[in-house]
Protein backbone atom coordinates (compact mmCIF):
# COMPACT_ATOMS: atom_id res chain seq x y z
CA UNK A 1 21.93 104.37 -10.11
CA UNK A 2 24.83 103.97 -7.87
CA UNK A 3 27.10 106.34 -9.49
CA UNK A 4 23.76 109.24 -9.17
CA UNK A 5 24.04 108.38 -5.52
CA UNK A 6 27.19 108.59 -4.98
CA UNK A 7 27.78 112.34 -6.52
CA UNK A 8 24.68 113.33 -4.82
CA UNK A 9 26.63 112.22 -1.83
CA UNK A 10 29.61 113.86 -2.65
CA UNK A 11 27.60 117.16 -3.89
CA UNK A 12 25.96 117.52 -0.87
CA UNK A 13 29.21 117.11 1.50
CA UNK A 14 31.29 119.84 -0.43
CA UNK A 15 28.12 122.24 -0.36
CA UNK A 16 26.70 121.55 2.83
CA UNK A 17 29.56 123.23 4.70
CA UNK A 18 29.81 126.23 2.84
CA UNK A 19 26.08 126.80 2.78
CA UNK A 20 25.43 125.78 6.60
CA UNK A 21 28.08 128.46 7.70
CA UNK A 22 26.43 131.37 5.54
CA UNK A 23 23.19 130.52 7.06
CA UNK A 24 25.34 131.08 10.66
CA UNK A 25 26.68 134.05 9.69
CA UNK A 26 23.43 135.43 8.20
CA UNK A 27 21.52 134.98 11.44
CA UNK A 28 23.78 136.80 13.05
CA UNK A 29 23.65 140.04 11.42
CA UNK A 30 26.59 143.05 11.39
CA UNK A 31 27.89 141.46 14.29
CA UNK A 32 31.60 141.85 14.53
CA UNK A 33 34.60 141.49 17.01
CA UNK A 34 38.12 142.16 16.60
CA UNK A 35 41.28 142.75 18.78
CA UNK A 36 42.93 146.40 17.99
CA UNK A 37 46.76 147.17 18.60
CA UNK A 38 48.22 150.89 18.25
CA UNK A 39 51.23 152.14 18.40
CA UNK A 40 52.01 155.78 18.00
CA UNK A 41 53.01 159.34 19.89
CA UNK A 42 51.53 160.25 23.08
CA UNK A 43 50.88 163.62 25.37
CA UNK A 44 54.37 162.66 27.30
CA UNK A 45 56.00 160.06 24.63
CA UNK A 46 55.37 157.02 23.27
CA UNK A 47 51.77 155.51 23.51
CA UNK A 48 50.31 152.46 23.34
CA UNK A 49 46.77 150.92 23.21
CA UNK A 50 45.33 147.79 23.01
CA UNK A 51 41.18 147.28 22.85
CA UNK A 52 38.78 144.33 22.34
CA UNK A 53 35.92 145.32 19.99
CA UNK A 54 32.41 144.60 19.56
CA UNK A 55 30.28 145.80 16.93
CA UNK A 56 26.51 145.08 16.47
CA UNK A 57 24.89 147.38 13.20
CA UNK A 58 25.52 150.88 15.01
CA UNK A 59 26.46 150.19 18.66
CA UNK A 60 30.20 149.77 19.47
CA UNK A 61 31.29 148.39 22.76
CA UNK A 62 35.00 147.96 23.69
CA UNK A 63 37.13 147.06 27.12
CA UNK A 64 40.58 149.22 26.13
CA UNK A 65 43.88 149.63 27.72
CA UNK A 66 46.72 152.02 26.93
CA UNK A 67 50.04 153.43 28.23
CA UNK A 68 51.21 157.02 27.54
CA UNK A 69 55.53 157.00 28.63
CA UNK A 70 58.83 158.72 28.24
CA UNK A 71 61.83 156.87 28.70
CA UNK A 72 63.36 157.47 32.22
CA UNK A 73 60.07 160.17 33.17
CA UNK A 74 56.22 159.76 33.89
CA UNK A 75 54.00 156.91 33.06
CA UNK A 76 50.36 156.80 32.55
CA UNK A 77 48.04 153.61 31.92
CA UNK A 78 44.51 154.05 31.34
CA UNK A 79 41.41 151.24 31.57
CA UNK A 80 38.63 152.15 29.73
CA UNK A 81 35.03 150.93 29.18
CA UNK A 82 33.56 152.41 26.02
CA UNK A 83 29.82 152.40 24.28
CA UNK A 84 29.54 154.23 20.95
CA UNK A 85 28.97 153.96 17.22
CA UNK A 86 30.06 152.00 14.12
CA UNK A 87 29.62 152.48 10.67
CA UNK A 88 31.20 150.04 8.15
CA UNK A 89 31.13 150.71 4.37
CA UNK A 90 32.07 147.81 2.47
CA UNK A 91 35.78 147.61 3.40
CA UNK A 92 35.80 150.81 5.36
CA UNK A 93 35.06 150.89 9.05
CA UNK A 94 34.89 154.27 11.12
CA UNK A 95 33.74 154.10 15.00
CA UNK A 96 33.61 156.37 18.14
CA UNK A 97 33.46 155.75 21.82
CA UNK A 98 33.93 157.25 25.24
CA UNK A 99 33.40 155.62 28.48
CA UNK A 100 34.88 155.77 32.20
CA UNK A 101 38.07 154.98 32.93
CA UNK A 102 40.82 155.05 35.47
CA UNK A 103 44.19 156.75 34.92
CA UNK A 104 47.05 156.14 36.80
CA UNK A 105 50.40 158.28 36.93
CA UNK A 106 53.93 156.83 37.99
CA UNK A 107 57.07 158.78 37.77
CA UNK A 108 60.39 156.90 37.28
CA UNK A 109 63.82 158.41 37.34
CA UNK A 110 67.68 156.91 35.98
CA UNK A 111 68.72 156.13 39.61
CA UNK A 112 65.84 156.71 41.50
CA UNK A 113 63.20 154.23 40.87
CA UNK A 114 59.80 154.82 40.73
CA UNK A 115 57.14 157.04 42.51
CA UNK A 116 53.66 155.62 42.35
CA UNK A 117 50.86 158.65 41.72
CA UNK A 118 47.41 158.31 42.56
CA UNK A 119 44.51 156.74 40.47
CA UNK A 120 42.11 159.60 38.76
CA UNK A 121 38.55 158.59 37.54
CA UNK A 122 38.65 160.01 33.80
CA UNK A 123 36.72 160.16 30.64
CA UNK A 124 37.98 158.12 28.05
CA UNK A 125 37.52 158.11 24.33
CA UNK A 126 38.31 156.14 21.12
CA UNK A 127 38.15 156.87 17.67
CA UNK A 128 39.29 154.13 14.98
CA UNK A 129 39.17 154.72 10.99
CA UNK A 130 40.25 151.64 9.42
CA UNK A 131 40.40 149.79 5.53
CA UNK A 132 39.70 145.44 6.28
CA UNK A 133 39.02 142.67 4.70
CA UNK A 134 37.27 139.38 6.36
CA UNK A 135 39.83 139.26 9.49
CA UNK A 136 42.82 141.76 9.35
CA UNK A 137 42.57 145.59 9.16
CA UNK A 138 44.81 148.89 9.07
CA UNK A 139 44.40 152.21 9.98
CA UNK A 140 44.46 155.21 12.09
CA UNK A 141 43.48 155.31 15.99
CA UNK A 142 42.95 158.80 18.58
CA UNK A 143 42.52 157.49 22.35
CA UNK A 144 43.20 158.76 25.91
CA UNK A 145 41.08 160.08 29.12
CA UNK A 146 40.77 163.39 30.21
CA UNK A 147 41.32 163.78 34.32
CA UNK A 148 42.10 166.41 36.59
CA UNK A 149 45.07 167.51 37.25
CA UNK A 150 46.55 167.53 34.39
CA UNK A 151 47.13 164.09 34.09
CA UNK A 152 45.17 163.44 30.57
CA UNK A 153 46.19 161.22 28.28
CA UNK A 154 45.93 161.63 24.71
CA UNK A 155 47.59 159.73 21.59
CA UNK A 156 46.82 158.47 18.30
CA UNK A 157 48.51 156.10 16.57
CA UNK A 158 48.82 153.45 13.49
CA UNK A 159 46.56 150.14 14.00
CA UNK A 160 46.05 146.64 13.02
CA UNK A 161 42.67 145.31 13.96
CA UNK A 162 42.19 140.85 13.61
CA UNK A 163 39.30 139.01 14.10
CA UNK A 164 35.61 138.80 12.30
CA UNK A 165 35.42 142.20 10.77
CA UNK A 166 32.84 141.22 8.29
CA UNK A 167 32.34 140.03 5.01
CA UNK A 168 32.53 143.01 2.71
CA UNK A 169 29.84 143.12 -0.33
């Protein structure tokens, strides 16, 4: 009778776990959030982004930085707030977004320094197609913000995206 007890015990504390977070992720339904990082080539150089994700079925939301810059020549950061849509297909993910942002120019020269612009409102945009598994991803990000003057930003890049990008069926 003892030994019954005992690997119901022991049964029940090696499934419990496992079952008690599928129930928590299954009440929680294509939610997602990941941190994205992009390197590629810019309008002026080199660009940059980096962008928090949140994913809920269709709706995307993200808070997104990125940095457009030649070596010794103009600079341009962007700050982005973005709301658009997600679609996830097993282990594929593909998502759009555009949002307000503010863009801001700085010129910087070999011997002398650096010459603050001014800050433009802009419209920003995202677009990230991706392969993933549970918690890392790779693939292929456009981003920038259009502004006056032309002082848009645009870039797209390589990307690695970590954090809870879903369980794939």
């Amino acid at each position: 009778m003892r030994v019954v007890a005992i690997a119901a015990a022991i049964a029940m504390c090696t499934t419990a776990p496992r079952a008690f977070a599928q129930t928590l992720l299954d009440s929680v339904p294509d939610q997602h959030v990941w941190l994205s990082g992009a390197l590629g080539v810019g309008t002026i150089g080199v660009a940059a982004d980096l962008g928090l994700w949140y994913t809920r079925r269709d709706l995307a939301l993200a808070v997104q930085g990125s940095a457009d810059e030649q070596l010794f020549g103009e600079q341009r950061d962007v700050w982005a707030l973005l709301v658009g849509l997600s679609g996830d297909w097993g282990h594929d993910r593909l998502l759009g977004a555009i949002g307000p942002a503010t863009l801001h120019s700085s010129v910087c020269g070999d011997d002398t320094g650096c010459r603050q612009g001014a800050r433009h409102l802009a419209l920003a945009f995202a677009g990230e197609a991706f392969v993933h598994a549970r918690v890392i991803g790779i693939g292929i990000d456009t981003f920038g913000a259009l502004a006056p003057r032309r002082k848009s930003h645009i870039a797209v890049g390589l990307s690695v995206q970590l954090g809870w990008l879903g369980a794939p069926p």
